[in-house]
N, C-alpha and C. Protein backbone atom coordinates (compact mmCIF):
# COMPACT_ATOMS: atom_id res chain seq x y z
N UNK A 1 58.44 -70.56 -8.11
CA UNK A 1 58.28 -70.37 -6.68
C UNK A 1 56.99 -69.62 -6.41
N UNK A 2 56.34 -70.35 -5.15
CA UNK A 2 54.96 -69.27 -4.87
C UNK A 2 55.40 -67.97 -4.16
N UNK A 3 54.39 -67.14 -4.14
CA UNK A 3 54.78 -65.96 -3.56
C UNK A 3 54.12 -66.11 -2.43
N UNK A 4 55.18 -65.20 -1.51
CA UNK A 4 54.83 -65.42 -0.21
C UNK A 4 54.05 -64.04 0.17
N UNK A 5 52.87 -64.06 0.57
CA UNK A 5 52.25 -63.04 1.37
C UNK A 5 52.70 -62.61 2.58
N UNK A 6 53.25 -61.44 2.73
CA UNK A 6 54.10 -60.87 4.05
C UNK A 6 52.65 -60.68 4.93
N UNK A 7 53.19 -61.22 6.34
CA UNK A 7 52.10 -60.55 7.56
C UNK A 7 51.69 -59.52 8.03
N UNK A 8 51.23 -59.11 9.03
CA UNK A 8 50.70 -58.09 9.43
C UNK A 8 51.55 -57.12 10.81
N UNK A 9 52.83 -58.09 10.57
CA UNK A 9 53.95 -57.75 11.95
C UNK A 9 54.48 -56.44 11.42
N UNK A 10 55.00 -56.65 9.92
CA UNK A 10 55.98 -55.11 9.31
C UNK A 10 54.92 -53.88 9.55
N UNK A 11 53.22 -53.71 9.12
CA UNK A 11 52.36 -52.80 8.98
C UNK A 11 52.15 -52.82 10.35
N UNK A 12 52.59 -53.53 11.52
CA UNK A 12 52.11 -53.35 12.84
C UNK A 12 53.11 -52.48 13.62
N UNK A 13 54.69 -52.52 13.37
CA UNK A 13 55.55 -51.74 13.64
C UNK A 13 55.89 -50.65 12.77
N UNK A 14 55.25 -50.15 11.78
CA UNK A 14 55.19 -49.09 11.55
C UNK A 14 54.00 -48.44 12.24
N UNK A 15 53.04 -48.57 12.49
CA UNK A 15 51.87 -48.18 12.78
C UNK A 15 51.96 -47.50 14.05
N UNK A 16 53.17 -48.48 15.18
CA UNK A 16 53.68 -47.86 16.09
C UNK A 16 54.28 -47.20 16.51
N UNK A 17 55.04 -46.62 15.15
CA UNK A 17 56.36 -45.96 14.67
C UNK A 17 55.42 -44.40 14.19
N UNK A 18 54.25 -44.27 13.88
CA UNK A 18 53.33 -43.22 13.16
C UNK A 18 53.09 -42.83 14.60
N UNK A 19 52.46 -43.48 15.38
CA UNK A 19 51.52 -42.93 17.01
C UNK A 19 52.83 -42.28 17.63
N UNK A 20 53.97 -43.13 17.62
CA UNK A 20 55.15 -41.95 18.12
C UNK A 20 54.86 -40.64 17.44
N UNK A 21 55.33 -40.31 15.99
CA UNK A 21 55.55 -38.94 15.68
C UNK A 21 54.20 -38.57 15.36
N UNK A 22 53.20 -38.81 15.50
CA UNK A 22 52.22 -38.66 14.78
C UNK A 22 51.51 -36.71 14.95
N UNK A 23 52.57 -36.58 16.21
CA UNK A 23 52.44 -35.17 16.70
C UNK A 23 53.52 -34.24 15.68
N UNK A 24 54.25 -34.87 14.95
CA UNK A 24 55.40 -34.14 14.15
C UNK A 24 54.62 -33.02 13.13
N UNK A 25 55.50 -32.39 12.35
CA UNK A 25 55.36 -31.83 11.67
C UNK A 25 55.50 -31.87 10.02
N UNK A 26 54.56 -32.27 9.06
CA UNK A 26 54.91 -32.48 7.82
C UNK A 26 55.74 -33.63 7.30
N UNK A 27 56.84 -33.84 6.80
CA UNK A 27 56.84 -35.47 6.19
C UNK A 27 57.68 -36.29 7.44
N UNK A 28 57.77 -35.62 8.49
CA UNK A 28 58.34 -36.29 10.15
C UNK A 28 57.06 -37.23 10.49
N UNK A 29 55.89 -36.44 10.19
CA UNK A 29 54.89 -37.57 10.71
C UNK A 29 54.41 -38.20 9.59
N UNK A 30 54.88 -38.56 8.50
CA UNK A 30 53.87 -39.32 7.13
C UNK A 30 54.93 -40.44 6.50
N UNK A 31 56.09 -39.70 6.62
CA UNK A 31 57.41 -40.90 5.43
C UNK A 31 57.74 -41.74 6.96
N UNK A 32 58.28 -43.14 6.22
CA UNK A 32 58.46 -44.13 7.50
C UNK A 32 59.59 -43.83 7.67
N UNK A 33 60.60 -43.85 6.63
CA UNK A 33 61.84 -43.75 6.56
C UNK A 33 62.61 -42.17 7.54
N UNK A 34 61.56 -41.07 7.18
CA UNK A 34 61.68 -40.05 8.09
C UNK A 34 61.36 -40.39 9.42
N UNK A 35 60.39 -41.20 9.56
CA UNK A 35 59.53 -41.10 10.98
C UNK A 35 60.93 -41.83 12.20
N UNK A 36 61.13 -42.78 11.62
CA UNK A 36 62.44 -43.45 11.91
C UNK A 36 63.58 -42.90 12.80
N UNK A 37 64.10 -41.71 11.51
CA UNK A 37 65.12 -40.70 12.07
C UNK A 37 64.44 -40.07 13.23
N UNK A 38 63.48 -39.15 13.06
CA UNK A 38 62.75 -38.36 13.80
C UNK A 38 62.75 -39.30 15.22
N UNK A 39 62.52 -39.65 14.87
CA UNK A 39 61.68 -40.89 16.24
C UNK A 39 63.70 -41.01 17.49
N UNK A 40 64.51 -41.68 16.32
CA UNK A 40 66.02 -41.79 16.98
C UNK A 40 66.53 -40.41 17.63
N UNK A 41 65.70 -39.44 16.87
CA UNK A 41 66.69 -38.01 17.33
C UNK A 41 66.14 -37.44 18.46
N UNK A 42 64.89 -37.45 18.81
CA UNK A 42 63.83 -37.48 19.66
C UNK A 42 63.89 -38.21 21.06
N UNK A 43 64.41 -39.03 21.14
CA UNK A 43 64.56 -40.41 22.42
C UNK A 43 66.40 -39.94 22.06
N UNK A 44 67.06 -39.53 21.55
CA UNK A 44 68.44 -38.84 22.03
C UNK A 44 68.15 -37.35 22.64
N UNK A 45 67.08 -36.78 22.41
CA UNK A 45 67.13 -35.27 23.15
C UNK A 45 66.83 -35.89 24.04
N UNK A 46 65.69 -36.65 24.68
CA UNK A 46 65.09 -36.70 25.81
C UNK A 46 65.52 -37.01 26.88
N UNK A 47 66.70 -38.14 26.33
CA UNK A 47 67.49 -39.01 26.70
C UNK A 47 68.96 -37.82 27.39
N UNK A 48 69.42 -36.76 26.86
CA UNK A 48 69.91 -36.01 26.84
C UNK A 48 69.66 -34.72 28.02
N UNK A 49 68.25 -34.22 27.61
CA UNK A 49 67.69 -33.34 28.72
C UNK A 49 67.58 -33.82 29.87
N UNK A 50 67.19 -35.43 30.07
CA UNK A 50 66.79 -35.62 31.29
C UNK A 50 68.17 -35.34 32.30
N UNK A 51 69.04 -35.14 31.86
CA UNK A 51 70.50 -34.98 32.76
C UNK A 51 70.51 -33.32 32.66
N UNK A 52 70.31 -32.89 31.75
CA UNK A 52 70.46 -31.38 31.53
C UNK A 52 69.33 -30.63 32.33
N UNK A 53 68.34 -31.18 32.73
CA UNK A 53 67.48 -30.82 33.22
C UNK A 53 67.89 -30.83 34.63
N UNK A 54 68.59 -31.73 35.57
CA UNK A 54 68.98 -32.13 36.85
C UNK A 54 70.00 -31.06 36.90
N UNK A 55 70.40 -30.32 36.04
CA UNK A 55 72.02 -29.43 35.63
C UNK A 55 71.38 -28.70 35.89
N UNK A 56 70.50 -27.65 35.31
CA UNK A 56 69.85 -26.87 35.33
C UNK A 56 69.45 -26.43 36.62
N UNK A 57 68.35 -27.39 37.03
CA UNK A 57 67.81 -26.62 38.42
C UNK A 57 68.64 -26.60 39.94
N UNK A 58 69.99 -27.34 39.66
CA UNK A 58 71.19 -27.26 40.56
C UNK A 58 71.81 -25.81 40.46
N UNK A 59 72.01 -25.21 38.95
CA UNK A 59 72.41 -24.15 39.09
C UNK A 59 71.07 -22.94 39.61
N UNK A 60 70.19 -23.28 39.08
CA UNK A 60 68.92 -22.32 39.91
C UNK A 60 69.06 -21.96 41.52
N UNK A 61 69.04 -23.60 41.67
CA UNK A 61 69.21 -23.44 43.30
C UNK A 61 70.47 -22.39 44.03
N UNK A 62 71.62 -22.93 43.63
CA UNK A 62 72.34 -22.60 44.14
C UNK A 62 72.46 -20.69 43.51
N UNK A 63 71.84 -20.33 42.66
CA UNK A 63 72.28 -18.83 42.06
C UNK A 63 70.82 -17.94 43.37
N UNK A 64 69.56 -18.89 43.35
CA UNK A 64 69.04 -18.46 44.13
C UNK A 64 69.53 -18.23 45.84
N UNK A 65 70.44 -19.26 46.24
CA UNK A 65 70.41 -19.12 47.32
C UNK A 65 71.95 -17.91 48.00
N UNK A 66 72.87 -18.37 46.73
CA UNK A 66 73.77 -16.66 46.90
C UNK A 66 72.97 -15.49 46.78
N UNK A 67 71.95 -15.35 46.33
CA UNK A 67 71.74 -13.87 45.97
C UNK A 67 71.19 -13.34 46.85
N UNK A 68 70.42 -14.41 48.38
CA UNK A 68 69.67 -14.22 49.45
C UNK A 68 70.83 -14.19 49.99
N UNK A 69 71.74 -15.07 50.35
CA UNK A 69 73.02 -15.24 51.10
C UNK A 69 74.11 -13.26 51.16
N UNK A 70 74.03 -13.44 49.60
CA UNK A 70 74.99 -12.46 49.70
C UNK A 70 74.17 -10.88 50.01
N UNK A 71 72.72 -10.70 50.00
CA UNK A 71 71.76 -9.70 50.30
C UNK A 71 71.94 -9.23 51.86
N UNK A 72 72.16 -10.78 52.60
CA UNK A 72 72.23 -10.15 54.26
C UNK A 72 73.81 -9.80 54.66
N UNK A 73 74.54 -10.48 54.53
CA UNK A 73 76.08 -9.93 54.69
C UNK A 73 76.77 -9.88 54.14
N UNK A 74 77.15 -8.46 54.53
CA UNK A 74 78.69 -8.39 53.34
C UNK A 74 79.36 -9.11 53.67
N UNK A 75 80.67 -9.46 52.77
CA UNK A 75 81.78 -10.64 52.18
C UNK A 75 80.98 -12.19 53.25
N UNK A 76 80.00 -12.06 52.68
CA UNK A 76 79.30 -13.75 52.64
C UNK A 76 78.99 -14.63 51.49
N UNK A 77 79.49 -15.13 51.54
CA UNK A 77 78.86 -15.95 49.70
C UNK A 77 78.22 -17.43 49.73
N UNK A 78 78.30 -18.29 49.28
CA UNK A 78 77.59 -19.47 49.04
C UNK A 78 78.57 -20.36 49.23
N UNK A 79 79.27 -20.11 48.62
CA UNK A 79 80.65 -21.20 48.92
C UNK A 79 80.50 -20.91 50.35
N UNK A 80 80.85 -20.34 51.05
CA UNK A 80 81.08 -20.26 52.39
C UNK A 80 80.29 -20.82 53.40
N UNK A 81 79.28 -20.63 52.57
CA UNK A 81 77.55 -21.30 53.32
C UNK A 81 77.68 -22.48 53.66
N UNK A 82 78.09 -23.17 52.09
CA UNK A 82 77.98 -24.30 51.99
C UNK A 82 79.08 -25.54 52.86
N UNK A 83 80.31 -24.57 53.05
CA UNK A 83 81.64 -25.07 53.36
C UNK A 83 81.18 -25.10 54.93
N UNK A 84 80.32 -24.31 55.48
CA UNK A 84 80.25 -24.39 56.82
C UNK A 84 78.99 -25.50 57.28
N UNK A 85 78.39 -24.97 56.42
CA UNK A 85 77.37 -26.84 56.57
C UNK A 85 77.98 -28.03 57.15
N UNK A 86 79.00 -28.27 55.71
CA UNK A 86 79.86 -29.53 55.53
C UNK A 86 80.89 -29.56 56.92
N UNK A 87 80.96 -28.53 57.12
CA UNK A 87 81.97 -28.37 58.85
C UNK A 87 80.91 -28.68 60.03
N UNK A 88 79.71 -28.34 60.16
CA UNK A 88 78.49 -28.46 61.37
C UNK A 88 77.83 -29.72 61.06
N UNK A 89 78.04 -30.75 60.04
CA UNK A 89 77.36 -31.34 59.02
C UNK A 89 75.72 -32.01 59.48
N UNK A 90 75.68 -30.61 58.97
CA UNK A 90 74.31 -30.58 58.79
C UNK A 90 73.39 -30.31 57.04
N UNK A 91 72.66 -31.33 57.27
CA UNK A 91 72.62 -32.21 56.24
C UNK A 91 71.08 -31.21 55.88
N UNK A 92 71.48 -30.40 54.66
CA UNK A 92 70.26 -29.58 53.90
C UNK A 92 71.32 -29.69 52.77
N UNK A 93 70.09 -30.08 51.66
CA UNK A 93 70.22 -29.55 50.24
C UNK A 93 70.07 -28.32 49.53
N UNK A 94 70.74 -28.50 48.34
CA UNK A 94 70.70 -27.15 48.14
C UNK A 94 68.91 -26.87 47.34
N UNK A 95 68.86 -27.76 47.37
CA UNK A 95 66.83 -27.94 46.64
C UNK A 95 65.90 -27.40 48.12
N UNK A 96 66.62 -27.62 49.86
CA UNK A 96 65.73 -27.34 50.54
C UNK A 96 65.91 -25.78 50.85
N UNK A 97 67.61 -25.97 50.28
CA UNK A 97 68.13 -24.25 51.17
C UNK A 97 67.59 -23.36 49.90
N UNK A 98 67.07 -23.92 48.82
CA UNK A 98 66.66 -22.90 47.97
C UNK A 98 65.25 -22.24 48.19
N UNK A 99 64.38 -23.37 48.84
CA UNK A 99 62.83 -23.42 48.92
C UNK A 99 62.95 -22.15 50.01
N UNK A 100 63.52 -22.30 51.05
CA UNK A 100 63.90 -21.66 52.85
C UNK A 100 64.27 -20.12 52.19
N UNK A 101 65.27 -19.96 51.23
CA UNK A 101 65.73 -18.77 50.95
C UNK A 101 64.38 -17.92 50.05
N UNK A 102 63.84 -18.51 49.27
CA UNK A 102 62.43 -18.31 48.73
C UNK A 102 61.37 -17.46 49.78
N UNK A 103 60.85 -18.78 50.29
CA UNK A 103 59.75 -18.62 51.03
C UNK A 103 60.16 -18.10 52.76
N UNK A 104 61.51 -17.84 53.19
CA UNK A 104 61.41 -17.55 54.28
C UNK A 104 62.73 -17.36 55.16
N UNK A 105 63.63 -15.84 54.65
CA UNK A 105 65.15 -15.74 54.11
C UNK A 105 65.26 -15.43 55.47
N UNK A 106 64.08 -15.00 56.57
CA UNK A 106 65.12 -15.20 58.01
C UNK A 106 65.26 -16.25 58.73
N UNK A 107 64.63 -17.27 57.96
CA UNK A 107 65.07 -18.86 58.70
C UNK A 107 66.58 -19.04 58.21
N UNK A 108 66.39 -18.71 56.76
CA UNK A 108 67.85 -18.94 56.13
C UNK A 108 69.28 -17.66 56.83
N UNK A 109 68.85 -17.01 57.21
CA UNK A 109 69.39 -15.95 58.00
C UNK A 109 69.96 -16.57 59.09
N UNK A 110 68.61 -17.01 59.86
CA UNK A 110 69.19 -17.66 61.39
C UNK A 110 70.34 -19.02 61.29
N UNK A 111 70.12 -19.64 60.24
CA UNK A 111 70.74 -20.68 59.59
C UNK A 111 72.21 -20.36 59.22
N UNK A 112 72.11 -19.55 58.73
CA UNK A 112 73.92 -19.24 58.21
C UNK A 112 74.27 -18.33 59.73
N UNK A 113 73.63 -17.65 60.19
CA UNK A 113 74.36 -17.22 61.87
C UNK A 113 74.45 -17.93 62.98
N UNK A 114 74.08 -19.21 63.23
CA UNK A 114 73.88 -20.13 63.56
C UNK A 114 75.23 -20.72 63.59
N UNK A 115 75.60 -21.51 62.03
CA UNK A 115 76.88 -21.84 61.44
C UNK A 115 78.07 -20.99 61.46
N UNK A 116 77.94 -19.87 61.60
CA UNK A 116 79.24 -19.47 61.58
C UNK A 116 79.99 -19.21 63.11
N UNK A 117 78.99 -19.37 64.14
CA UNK A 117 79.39 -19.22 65.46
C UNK A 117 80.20 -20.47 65.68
């Protein structure tokens, strides 16, 4: 039997498989067989954070906007904030009521006295 000369497709998907890790560290960016794993475990974090990341700045928001909430009145909390929104329904997020409590806590002031009348 002749021998068959393999193409240039196998050395072309590794090659693409190197420019992925090629930022790694030690035999993550040099062995294929490592680069491989590395490469699968890598696109599962990312794949992973991108939800953990949306988790994250939900709890930001909302820890930021009790701590302004609960600063102006006593027995006021966030839950309550929020529960009275959903009763006036008036439609703010907690990404805008976080920015408002930030940059400008007597809008957010007038906002929750507003709602509770």
């Amino acid at each position: 039997m002749t021998r068959i000369k393999r193409g240039y497709i196998a050395r072309r998907r590794r090659t693409k498989i190197r420019l992925f890790a090629s930022s790694f560290r030690g035999a993550h960016s040099r062995l294929t067989r490592t680069i491989t794993q590395q490469r699968i475990r890598a696109l599962v974090s990312a794949h992973r954070d991108r939800d953990r990341k949306k988790r994250d700045f939900r709890r930001l928001w909302i820890t930021r906007i009790n701590a302004v909430i609960r600063g102006a009145l006593v027995s006021y909390s966030y839950s309550i904030l929020i529960h009275n929104l959903y009763k006036k329904q008036l439609l703010l997020n907690r990404k805008i009521l976080a920015q408002i409590a930030i940059s400008n806590r007597n809008c957010l002031y007038m906002i929750s006295n507003e709602i509770i009348k």
